[in-house]
C-alpha atoms as a PDB file:
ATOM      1  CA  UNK A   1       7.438 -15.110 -10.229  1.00  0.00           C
ATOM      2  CA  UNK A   2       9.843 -13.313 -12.589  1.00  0.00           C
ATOM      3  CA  UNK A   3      11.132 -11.199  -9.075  1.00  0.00           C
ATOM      4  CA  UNK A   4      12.050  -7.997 -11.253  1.00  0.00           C
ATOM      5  CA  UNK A   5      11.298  -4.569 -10.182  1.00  0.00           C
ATOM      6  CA  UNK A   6       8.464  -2.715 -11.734  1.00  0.00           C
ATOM      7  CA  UNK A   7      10.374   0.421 -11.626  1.00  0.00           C
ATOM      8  CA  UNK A   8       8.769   2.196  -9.830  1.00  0.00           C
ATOM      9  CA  UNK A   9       8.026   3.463  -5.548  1.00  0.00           C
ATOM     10  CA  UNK A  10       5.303   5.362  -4.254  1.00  0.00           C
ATOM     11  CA  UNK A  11       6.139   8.031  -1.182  1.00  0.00           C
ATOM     12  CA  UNK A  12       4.192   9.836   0.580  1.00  0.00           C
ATOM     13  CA  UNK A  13       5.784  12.522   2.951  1.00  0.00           C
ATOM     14  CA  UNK A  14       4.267  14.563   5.801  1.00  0.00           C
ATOM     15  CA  UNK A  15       4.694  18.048   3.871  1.00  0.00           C
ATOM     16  CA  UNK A  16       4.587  19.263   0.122  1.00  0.00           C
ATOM     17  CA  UNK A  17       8.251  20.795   1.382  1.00  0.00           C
ATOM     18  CA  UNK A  18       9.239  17.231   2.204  1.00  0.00           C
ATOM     19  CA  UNK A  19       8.112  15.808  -1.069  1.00  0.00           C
ATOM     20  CA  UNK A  20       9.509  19.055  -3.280  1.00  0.00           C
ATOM     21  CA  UNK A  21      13.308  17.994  -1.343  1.00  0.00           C
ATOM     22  CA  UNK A  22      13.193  14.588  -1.092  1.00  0.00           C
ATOM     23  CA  UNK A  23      12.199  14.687  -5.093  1.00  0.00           C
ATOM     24  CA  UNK A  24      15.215  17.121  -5.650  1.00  0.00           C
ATOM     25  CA  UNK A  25      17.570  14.349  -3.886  1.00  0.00           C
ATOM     26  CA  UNK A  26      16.481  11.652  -6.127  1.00  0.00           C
ATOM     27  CA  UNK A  27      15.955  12.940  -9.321  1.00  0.00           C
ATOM     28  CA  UNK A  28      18.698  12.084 -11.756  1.00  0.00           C
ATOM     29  CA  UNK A  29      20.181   9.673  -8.950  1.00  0.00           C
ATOM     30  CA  UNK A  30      21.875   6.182 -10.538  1.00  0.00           C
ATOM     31  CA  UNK A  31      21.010   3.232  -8.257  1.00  0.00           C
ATOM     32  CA  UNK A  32      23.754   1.133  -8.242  1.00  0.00           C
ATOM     33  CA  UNK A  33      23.572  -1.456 -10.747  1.00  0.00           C
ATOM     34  CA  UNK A  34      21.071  -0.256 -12.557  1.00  0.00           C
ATOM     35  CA  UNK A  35      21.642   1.517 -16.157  1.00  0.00           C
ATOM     36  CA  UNK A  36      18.780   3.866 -16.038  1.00  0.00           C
ATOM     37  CA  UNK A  37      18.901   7.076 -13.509  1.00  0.00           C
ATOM     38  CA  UNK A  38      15.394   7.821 -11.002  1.00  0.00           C
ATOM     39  CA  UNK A  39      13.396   9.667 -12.821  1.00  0.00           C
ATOM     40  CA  UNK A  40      10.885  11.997 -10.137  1.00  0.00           C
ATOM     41  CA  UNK A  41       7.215  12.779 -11.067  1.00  0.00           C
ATOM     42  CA  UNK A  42       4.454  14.169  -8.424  1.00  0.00           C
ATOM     43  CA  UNK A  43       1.397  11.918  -8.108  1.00  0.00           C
ATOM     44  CA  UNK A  44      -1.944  14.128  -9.040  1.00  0.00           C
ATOM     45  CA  UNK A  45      -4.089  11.128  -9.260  1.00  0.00           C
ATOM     46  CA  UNK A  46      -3.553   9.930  -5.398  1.00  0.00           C
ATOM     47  CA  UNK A  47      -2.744  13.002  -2.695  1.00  0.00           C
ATOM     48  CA  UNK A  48      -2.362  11.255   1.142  1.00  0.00           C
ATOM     49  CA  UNK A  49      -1.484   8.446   3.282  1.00  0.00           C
ATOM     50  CA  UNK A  50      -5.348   8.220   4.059  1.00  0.00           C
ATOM     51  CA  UNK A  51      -6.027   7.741  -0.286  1.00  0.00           C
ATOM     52  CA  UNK A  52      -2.740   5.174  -0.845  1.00  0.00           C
ATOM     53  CA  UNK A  53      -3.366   3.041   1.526  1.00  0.00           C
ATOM     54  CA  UNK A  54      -7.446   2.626   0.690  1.00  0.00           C
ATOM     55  CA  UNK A  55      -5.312   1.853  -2.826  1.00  0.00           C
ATOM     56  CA  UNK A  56      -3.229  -1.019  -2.010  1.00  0.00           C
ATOM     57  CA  UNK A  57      -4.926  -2.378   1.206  1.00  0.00           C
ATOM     58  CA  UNK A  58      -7.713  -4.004  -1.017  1.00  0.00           C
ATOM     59  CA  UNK A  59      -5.060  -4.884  -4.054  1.00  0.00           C
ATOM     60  CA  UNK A  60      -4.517  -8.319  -4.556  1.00  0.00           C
ATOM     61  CA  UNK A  61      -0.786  -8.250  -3.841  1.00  0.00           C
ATOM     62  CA  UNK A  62      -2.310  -8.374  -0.860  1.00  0.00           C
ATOM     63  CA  UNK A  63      -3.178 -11.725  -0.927  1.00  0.00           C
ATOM     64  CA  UNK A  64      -1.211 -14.377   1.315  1.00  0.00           C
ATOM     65  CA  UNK A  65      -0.030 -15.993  -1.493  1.00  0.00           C
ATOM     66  CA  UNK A  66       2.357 -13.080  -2.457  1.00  0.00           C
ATOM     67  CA  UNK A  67       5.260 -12.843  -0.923  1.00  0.00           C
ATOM     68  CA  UNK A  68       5.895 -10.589   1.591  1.00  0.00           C
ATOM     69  CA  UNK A  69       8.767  -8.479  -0.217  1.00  0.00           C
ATOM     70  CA  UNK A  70       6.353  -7.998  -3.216  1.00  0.00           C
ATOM     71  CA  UNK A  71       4.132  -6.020  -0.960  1.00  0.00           C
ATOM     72  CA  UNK A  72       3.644  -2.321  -0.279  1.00  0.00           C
ATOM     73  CA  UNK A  73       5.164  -1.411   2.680  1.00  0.00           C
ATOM     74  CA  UNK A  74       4.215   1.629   5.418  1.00  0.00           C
ATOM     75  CA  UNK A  75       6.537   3.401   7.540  1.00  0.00           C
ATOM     76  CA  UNK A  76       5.350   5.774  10.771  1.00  0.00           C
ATOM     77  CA  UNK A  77       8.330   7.654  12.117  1.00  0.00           C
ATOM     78  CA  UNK A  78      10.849   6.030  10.457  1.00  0.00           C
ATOM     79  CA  UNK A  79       9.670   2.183  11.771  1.00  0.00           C
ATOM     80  CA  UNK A  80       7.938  -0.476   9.258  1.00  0.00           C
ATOM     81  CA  UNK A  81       4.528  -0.876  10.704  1.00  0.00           C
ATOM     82  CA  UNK A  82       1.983  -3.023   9.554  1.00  0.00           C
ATOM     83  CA  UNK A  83      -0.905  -2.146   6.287  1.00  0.00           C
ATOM     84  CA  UNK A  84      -4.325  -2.243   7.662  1.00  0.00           C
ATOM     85  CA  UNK A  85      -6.456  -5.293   6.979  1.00  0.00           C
ATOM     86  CA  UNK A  86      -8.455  -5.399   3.478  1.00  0.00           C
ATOM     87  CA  UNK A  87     -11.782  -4.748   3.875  1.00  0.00           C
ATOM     88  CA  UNK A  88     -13.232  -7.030   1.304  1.00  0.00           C
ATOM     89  CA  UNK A  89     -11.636 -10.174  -0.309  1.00  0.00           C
ATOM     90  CA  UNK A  90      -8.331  -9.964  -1.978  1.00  0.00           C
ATOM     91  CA  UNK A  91      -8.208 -12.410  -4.638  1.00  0.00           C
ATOM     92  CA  UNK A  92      -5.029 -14.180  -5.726  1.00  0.00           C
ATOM     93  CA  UNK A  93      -3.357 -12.056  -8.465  1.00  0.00           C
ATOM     94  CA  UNK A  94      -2.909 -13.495 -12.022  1.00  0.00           C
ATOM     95  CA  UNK A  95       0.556 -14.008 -13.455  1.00  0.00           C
ATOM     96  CA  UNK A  96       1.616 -11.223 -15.617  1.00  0.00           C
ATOM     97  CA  UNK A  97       3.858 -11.911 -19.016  1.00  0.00           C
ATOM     98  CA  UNK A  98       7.223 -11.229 -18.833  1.00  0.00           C
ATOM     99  CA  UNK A  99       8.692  -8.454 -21.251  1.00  0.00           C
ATOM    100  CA  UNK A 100      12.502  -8.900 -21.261  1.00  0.00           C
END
């Protein structure tokens, strides 16, 4: 595994309100060591905890042979809780070329 980022994070916040402030925070913001500043966009294509995790729960990153800091993580009140079981195979993933 190459372990670099793939630049991007996926957040889904209990109101639109949330999501409009928290996206006002981090737009623009420099990470630190990184040369490139966050750049905020609003998801249209998946709305909902419900939706996101039916996306990733049956993705193979998944799979047990991906680590566990490689894989999506899910928050309830501020605590890391546990994704839900797939609910059909997850199939190891295939390496992916790297682009430096």
């Amino acid at each position: 595994s190459s372990e670099l980022a793939l630049g991007y994070a996926i957040v889904d916040l209990l109101s639109q309100a949330h999501g409009q402030e928290l996206m006002h925070e981090l737009h623009g913001l420099r990470l630190p060591s990184q040369e490139k500043a966050c750049v905020v966009e609003w998801c249209r294509d998946h709305q909902g905890l419900e939706v996101l995790v039916r996306r990733f729960r049956n993705n193979n990153v998944m799979h047990p042979s991906v680590a566990e800091i490689h894989k999506p993580l899910l928050f309830c009140n501020g605590m890391a809780t546990s994704m839900p079981q797939p609910t059909r195979k997850v199939f190891c993933p295939k390496p992916r070329a790297v682009h430096l």
